[in-house]
Protein backbone atom coordinates (compact mmCIF):
# COMPACT_ATOMS: atom_id res chain seq x y z
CA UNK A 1 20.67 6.61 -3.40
CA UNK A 2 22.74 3.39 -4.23
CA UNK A 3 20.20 1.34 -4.03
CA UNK A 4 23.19 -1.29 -2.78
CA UNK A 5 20.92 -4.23 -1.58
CA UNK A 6 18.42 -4.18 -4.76
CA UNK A 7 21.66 -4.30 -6.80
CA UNK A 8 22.86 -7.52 -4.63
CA UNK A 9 19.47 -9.43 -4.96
CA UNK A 10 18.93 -9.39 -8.60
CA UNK A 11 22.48 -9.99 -8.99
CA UNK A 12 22.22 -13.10 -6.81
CA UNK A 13 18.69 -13.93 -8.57
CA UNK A 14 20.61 -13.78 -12.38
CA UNK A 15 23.03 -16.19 -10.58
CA UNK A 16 20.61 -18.80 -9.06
CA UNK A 17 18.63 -18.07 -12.34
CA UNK A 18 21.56 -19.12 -14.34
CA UNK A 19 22.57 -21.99 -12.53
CA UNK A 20 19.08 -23.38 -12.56
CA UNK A 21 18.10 -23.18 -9.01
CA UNK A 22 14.40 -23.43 -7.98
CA UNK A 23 15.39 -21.62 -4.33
CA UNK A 24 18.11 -19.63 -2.66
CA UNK A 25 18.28 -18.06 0.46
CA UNK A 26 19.19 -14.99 2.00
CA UNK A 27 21.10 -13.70 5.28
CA UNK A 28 18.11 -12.22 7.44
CA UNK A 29 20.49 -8.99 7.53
CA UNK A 30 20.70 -8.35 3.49
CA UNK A 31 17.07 -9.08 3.60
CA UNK A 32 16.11 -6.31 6.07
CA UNK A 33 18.18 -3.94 4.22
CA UNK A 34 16.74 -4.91 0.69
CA UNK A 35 13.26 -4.25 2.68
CA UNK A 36 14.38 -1.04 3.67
CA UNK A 37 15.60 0.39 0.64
CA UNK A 38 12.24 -1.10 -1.16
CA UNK A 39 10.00 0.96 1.77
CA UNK A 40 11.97 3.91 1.24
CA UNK A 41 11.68 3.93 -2.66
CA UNK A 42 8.11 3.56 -2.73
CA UNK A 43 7.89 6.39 0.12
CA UNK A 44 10.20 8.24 -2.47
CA UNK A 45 7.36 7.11 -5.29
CA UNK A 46 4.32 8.58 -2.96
CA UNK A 47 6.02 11.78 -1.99
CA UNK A 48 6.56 12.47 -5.76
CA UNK A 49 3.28 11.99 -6.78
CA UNK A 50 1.41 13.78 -4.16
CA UNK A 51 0.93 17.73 -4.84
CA UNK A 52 3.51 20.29 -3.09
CA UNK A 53 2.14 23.07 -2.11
CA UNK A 54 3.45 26.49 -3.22
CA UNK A 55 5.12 28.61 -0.92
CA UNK A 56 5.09 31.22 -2.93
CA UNK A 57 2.39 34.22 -2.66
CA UNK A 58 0.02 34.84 -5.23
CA UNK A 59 -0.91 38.72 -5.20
CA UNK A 60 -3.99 39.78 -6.88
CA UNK A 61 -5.07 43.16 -6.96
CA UNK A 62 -8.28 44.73 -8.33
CA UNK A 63 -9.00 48.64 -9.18
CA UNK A 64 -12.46 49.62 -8.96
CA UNK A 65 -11.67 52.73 -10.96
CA UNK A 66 -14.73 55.25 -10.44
CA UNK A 67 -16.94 52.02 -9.78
């Protein structure tokens, strides 16, 4: 999980941020990728927080006795 083209934007944001820019642009290629890697964290996000089932068997057993 590097996480490679999140690291690149903000990195170019603190840059243009810096220098005082009002815009900056983006190769259509870096900007697919940071998509990706946002879609696939938030997929990551919903996965956790959704409810695994357990695999493992619950026994239960019940004696009557002389009932």
């Amino acid at each position: 999980m590097s996480n490679l083209y999140i690291r690149k934007f903000v990195e170019r944001l603190q840059h243009f941020e810096l220098r005082g820019a009002k815009d900056f642009q983006c190769p259509i290629q870096d900007a697919k990728m940071l998509h990706s890697e946002i879609t696939r964290l938030l997929l990551d996000l919903e996965q956790a927080k959704t409810p695994k089932s357990s695999a493992d068997a619950i026994t239960v057993e019940m004696q009557g006795g002389s009932f």
